[in-house]
Protein backbone atom coordinates (compact mmCIF):
# COMPACT_ATOMS: atom_id res chain seq x y z
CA UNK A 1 41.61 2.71 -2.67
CA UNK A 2 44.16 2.11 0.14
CA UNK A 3 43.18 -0.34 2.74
CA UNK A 4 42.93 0.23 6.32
CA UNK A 5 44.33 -1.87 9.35
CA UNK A 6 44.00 -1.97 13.04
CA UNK A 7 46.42 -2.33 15.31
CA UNK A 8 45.32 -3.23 18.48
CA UNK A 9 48.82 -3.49 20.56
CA UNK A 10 49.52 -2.06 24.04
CA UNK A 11 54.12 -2.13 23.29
CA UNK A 12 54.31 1.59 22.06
CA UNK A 13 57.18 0.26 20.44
CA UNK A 14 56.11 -2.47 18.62
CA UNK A 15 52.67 -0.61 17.92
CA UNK A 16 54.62 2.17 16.38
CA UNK A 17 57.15 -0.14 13.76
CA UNK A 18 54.03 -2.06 12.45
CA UNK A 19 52.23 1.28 11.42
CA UNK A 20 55.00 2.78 10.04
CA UNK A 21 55.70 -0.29 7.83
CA UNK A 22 52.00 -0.70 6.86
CA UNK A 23 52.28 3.07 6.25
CA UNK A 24 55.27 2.62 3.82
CA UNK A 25 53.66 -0.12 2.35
CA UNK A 26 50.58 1.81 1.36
CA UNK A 27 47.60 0.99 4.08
CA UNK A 28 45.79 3.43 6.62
CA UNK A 29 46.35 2.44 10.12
CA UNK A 30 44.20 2.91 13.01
CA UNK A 31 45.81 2.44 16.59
CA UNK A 32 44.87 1.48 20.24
CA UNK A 33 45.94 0.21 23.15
CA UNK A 34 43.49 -1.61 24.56
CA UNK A 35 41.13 -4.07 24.06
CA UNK A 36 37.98 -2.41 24.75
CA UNK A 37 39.68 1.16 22.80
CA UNK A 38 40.00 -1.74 19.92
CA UNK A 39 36.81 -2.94 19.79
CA UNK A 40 35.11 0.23 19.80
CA UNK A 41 36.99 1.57 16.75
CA UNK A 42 36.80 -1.20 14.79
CA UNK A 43 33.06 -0.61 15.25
CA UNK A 44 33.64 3.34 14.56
CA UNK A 45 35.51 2.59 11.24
CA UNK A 46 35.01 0.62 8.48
CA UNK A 47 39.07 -1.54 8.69
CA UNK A 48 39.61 -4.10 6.12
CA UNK A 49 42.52 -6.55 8.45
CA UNK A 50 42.85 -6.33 12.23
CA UNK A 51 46.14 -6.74 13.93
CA UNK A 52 45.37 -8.27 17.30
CA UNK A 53 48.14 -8.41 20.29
CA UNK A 54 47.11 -11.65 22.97
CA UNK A 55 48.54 -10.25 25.87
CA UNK A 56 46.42 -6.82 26.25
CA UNK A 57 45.30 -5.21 29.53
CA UNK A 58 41.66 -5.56 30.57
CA UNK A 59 39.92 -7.22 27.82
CA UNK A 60 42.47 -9.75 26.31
CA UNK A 61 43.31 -10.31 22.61
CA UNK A 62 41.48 -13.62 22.75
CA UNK A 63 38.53 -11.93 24.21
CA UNK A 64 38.68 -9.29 21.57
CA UNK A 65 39.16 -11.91 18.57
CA UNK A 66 35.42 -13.74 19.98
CA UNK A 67 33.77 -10.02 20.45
CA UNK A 68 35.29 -9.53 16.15
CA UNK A 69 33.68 -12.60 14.99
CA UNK A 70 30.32 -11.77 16.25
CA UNK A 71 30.03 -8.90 14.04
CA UNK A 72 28.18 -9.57 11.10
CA UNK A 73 31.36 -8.55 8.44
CA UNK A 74 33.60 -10.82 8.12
CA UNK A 75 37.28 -8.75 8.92
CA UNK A 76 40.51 -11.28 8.75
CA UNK A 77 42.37 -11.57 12.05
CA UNK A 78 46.16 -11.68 12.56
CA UNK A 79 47.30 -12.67 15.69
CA UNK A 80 50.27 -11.75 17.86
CA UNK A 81 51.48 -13.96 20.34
CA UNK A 82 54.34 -14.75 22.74
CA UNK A 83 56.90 -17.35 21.59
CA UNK A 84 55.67 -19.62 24.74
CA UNK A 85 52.38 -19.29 24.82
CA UNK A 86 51.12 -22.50 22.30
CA UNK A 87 47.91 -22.27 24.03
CA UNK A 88 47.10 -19.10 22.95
CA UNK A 89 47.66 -19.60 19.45
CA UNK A 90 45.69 -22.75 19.48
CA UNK A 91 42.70 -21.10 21.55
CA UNK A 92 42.68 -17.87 19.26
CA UNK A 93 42.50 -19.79 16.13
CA UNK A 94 40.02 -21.84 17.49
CA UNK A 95 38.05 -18.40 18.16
CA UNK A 96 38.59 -17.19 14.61
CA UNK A 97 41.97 -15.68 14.45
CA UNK A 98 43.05 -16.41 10.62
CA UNK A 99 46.96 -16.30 11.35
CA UNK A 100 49.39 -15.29 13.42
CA UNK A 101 52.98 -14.38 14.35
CA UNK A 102 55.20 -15.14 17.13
CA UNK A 103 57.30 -12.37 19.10
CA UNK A 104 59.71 -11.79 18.26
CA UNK A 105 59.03 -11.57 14.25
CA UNK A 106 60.33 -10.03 11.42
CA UNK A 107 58.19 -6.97 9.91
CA UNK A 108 58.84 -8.40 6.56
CA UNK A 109 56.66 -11.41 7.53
CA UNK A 110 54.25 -9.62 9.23
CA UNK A 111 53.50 -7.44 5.69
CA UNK A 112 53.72 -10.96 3.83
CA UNK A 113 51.13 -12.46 5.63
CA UNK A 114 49.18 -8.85 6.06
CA UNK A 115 48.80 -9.02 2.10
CA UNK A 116 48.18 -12.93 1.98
CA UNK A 117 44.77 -12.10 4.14
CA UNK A 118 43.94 -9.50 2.02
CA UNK A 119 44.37 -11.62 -1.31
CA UNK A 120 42.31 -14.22 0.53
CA UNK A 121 39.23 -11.37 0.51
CA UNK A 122 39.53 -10.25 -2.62
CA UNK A 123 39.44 -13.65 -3.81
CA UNK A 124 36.20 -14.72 -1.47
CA UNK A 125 34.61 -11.66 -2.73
CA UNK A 126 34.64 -12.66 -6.20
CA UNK A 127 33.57 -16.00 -4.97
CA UNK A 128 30.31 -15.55 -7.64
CA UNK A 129 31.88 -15.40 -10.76
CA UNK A 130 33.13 -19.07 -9.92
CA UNK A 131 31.88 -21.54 -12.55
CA UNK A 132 28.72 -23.48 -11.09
CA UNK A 133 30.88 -27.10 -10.99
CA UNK A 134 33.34 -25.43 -8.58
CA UNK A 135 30.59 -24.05 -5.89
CA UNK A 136 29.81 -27.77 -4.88
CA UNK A 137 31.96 -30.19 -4.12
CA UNK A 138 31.07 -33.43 -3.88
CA UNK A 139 32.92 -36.49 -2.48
CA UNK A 140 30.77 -38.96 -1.27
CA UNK A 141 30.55 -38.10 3.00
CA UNK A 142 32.18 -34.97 2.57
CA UNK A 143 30.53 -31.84 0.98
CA UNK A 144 32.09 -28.59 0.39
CA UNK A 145 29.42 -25.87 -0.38
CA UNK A 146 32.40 -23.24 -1.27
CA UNK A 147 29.54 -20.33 -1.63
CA UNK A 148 28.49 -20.85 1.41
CA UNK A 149 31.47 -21.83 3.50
CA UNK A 150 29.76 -24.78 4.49
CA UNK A 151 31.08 -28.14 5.07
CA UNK A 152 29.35 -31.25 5.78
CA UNK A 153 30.61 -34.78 6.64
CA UNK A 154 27.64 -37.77 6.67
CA UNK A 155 25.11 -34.45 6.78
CA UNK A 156 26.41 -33.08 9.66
CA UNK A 157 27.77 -29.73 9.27
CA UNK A 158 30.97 -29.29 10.94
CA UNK A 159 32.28 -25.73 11.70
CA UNK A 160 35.50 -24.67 10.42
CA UNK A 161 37.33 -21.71 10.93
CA UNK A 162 38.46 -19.72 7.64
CA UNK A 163 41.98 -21.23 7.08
CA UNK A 164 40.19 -24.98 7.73
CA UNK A 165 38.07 -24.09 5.10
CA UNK A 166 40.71 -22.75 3.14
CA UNK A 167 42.89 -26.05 3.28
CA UNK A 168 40.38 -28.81 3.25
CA UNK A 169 39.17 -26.81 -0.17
CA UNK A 170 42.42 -27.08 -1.50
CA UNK A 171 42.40 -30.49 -0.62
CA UNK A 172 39.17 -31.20 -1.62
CA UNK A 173 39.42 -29.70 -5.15
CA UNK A 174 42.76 -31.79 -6.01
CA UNK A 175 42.29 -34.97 -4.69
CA UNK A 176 45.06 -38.27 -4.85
CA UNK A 177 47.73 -34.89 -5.76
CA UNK A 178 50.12 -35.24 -2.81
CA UNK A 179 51.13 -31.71 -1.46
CA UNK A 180 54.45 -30.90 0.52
CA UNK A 181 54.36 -28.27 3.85
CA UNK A 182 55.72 -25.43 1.42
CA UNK A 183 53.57 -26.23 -1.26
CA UNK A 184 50.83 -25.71 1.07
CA UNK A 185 52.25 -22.58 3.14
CA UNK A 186 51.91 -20.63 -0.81
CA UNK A 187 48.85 -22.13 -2.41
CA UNK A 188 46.24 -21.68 1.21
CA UNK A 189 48.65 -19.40 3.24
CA UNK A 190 49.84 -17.26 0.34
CA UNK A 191 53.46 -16.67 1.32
CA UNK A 192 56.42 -18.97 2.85
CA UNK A 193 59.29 -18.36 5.27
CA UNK A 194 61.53 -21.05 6.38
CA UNK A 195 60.96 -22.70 9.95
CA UNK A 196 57.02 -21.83 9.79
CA UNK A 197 56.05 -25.53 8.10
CA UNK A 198 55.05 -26.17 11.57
CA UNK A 199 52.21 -23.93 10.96
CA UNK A 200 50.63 -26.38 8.57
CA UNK A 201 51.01 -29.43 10.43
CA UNK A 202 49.24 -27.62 13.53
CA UNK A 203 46.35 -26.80 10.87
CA UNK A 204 46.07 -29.90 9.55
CA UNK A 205 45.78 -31.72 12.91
CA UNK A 206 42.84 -29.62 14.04
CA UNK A 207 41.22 -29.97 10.24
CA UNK A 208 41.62 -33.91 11.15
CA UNK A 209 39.87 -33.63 14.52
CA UNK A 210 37.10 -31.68 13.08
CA UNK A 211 36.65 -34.16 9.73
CA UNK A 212 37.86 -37.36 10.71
CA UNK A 213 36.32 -40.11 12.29
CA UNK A 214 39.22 -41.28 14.08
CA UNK A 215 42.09 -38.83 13.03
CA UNK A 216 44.69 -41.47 14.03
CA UNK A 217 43.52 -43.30 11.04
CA UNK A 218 42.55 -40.61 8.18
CA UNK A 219 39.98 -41.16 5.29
CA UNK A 220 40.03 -37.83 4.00
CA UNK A 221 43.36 -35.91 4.46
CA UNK A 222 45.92 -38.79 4.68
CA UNK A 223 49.48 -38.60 5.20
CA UNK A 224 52.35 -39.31 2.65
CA UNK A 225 55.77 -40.43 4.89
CA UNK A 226 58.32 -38.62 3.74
CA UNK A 227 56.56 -36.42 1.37
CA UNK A 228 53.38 -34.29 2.22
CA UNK A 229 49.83 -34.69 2.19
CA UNK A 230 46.98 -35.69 0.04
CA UNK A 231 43.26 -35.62 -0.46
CA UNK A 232 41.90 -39.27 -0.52
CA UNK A 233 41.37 -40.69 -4.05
């Protein structure tokens, strides 16, 4: 059954080369140019991956990405946003967003990391057949319930967004292994192009604030100089 996208994107141009490659790529694509048109037909049709422009008139992309995540299915989020605007990617991943892509990008990439979301459902939704061992994780202060996308550190449950999750699971489930940027950018992200390592260092910073006591000084994800990351011992 072929899945279908949204594109929420207000360029006519750009709009209209991201449905014809999701077209030729095999999805359905629903279109509009606005926020609020956006909203509403997500809500009108049942859309497996939303592609969400920032910069929309009236109701913003970041505005659009909180209104998403209050529905009750869970619908992965890619966002587009200006090469500038670093504040904008860091405020709609904060809101939910699971990726995004800077403008200009390369339509390749954006069907890359299209498919790496979708992978990343199918695999949560056979989440169940998981052997028991692997739906708690246990490591002392830090507790993974993966069923349940809960994560607590010294009981206190601390909210992640789904790519946190994502990584500190990774982490979690190999600990002392040390991983490299592209090592990480295909085992969480599912795909890697050159020049977008910075992406994991940008995750891994907010994971640290979120986890970490004092994320200067790391007792969960710690740093490797020269080499990557690992999960503490």
């Amino acid at each position: 059954m072929s899945r279908s996208i949204l594109i929420i994107e207000d360029d006519p141009d750009i709009s209209q080369l991201i449905e014809l490659h999701l077209g030729d790529s095999g999805y359905n694509t629903i279109t509009a140019t606005t926020g609020e048109d956006g909203v509403e037909k997500f809500r009108q049709n049942g859309v497996d991956l939303v592609v969400l422009d920032v910069m929309l008139p009236g109701m913003d992309g970041l505005e659009v990405c909180r209104t998403l995540r209050s529905q009750q299915a869970y619908i992965p989020i890619l966002m587009l946003t200006a090469k500038s605007t670093e504040l904008d990617r860091v405020v709609g991943l904060e809101m939910g967003a699971d990726d995004y892509l800077t403008k200009p990008f390369s339509i390749p990439e954006l069907v890359a990391r299209v498919r790496a979301l979708l992978r990343r459902v199918d695999a949560l939704a056979t989440k169940d057949a998981a052997p028991a061992e692997e739906k708690l994780i246990d490591h002392g202060a830090l507790k993974i319930d993966v069923e349940r996308h809960e994560v607590l550190i010294d009981e206190n449950r601390i909210d992640l967004t789904a790519r946190e999750f994502d990584l500190l699971l990774h982490f979690a489930r190999h600990p002392g292994y040390v991983f490299n940027r592209t090592q990480l950018l295909d085992q969480v992200w599912g795909y890697n192009h050159e020049g977008y390592e910075h992406t994991v260092n940008t995750h891994i910073n907010r994971l640290r604030a979120k986890v970490e006591t004092d994320p200067a000084n790391p007792r969960f994800i710690q740093t490797v100089w020269g080499v990557g990351y690992k999960f503490m011992d």
